[in-house]
Each structure stands twice: as C-alpha cells, then as structure tokens.
N, C-alpha and C. Protein backbone atom coordinates (compact mmCIF):
# COMPACT_ATOMS: atom_id res chain seq x y z
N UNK A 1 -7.87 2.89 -6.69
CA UNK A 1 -6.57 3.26 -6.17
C UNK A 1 -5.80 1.97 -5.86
N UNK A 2 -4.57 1.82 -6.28
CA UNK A 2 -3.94 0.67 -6.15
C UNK A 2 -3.37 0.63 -4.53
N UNK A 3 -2.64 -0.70 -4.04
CA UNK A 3 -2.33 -0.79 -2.68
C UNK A 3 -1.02 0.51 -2.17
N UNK A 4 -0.27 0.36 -3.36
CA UNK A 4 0.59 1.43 -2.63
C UNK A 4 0.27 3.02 -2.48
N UNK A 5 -1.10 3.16 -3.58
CA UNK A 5 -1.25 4.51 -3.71
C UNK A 5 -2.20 4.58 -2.18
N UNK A 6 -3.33 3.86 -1.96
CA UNK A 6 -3.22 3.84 -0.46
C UNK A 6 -2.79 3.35 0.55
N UNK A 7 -1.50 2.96 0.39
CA UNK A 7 -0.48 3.30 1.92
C UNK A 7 0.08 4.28 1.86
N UNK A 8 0.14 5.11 0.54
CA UNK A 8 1.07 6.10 0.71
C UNK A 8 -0.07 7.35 1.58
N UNK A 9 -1.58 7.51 1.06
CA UNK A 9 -2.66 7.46 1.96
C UNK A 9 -3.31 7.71 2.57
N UNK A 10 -2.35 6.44 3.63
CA UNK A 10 -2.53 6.34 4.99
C UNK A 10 -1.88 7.19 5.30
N UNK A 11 -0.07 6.29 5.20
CA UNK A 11 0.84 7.80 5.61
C UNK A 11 0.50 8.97 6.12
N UNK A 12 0.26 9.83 4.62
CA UNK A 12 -0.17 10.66 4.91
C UNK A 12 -0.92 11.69 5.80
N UNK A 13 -1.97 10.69 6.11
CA UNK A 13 -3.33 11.08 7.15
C UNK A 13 -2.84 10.77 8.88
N UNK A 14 -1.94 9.77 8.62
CA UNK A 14 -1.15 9.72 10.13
C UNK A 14 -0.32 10.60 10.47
N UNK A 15 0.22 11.09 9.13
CA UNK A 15 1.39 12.59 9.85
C UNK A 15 0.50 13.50 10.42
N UNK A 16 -0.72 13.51 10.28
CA UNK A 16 -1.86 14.90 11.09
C UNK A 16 -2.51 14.26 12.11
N UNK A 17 -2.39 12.71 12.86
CA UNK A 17 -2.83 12.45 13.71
C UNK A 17 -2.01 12.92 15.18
N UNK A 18 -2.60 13.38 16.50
CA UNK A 18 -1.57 13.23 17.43
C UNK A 18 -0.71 11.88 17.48
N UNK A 19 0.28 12.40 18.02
CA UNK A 19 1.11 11.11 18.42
C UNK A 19 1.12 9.84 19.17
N UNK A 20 -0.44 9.94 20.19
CA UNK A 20 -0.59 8.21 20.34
C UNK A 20 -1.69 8.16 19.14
N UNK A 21 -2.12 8.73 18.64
CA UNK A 21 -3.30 8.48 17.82
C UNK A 21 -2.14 8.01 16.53
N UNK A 22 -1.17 7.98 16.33
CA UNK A 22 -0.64 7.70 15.34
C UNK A 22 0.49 6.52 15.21
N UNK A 23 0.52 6.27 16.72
CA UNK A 23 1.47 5.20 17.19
C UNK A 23 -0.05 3.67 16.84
N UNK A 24 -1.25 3.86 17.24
CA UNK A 24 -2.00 3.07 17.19
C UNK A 24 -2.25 3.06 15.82
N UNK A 25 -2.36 4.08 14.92
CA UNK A 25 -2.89 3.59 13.73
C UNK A 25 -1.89 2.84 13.23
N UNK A 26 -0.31 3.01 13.00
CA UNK A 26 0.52 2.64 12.50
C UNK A 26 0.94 0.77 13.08
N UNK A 27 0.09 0.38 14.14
CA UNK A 27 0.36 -0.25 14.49
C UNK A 27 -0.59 -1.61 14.49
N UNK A 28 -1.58 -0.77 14.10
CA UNK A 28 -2.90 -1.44 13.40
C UNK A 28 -3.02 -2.60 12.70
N UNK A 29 -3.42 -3.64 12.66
CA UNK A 29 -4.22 -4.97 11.72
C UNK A 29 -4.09 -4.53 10.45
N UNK A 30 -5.04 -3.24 10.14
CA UNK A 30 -5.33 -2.63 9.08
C UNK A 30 -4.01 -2.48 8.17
N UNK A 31 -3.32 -1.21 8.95
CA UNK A 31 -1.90 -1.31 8.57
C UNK A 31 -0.83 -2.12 8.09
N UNK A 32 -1.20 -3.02 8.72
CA UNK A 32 -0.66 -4.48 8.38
C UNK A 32 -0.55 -4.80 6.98
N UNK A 33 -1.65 -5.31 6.90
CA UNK A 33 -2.42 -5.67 5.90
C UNK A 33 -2.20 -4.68 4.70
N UNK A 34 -2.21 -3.68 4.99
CA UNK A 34 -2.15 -2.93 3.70
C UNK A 34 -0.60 -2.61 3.03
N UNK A 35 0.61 -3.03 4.38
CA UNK A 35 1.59 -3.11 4.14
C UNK A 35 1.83 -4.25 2.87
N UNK A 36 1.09 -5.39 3.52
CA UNK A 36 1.46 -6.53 3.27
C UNK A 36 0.95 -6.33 0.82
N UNK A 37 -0.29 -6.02 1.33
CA UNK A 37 -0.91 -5.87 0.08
C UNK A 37 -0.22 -5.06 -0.83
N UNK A 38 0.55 -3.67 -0.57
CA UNK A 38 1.66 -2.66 -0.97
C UNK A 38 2.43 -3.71 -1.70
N UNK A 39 2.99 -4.48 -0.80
CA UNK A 39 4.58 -5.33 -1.04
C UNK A 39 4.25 -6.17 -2.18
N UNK A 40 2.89 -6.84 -2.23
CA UNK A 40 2.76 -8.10 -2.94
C UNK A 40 2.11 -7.35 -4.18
N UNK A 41 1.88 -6.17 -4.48
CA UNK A 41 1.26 -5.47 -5.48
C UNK A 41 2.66 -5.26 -6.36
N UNK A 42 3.86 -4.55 -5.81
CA UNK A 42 4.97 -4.12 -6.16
C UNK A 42 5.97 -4.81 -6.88
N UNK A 43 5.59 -6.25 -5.81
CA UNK A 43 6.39 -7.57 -6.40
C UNK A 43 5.75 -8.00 -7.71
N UNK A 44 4.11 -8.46 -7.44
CA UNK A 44 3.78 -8.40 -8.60
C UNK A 44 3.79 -7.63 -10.17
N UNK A 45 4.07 -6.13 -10.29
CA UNK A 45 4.46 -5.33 -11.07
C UNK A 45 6.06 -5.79 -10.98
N UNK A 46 6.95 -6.03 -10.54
CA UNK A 46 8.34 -6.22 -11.25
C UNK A 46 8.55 -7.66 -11.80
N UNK A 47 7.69 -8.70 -11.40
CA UNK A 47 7.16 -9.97 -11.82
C UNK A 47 6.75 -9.90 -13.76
N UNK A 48 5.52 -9.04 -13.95
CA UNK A 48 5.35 -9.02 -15.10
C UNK A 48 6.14 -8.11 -15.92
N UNK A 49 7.08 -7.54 -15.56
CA UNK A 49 7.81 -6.99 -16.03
C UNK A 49 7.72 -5.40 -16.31
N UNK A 50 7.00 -4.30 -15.17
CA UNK A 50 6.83 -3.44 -14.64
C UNK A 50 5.03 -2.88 -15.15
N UNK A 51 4.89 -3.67 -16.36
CA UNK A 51 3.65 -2.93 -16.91
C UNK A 51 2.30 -2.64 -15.98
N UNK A 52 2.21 -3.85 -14.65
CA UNK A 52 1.20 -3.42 -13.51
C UNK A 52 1.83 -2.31 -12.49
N UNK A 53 2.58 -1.74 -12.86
CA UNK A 53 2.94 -0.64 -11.95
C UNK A 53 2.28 0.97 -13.24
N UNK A 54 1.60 0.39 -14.03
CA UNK A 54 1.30 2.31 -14.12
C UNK A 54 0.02 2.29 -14.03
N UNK A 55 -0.81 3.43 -14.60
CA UNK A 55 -2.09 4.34 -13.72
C UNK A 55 -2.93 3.30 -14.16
N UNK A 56 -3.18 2.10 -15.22
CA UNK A 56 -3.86 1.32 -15.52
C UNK A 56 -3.46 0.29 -15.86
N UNK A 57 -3.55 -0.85 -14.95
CA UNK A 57 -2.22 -2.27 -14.82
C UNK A 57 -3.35 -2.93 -15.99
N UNK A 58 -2.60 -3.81 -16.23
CA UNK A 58 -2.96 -4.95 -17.02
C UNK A 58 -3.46 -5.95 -16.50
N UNK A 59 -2.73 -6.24 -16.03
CA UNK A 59 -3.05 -8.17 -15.12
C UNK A 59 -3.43 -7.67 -13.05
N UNK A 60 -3.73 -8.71 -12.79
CA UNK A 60 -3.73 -8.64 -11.47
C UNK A 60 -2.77 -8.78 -10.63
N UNK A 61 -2.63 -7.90 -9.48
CA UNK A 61 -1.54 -8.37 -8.36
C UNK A 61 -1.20 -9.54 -7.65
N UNK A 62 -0.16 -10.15 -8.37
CA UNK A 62 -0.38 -12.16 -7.89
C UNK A 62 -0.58 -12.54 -8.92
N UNK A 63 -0.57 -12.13 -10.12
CA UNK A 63 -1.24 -13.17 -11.04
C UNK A 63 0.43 -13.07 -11.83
C-alpha cells in the first residue's frame, strides 16, 4: 500500500475513534510522519512525470 493510500487509512479509522481518542491519534509522531511520507510520495509521482502515482509505480518515492 503506498503512503497516501495509508493516510487515507488512517483517516478513515479516526472518523470511528471517540473524539479525544482522535484528537491524539491525529496528533501523533506517527501521523506525522505518515503525513510527511504522503507529501514526498505525491511530489515524487508529479516529479517523474505522474507514472509513480498508479496501482504499480515504477521508480521509487525520492528517486
């Protein structure tokens, strides 16, 4: 599963958490991080010129 397909996820699994249980996950290291990994996956797919954005990328994220 690529980075954005799990943040999208996460998301997900936080809309069914209570609401401090979801203020902490969202606020999380983890979260972070996976934001961060999302962004630099995304960039990387419009970098090579979209082909790492479908169900089986070519190159690596960053590369």
């Amino acid at each position: 599963m690529n980075p954005s397909d799990r943040l999208k996820e996460f998301k997900r699994r936080a809309k069914m958490m209570a609401a401090d249980e979801r203020r902490a996950a969202l606020a999380s290291e983890g979260f972070r991080q996976l934001v961060d990994e999302a962004v630099g996956y995304a960039r990387a797919a419009v970098e090579c010129g979209g082909h790492c954005a479908g169900p089986r990328p070519r190159c690596a994220p960053g590369s």
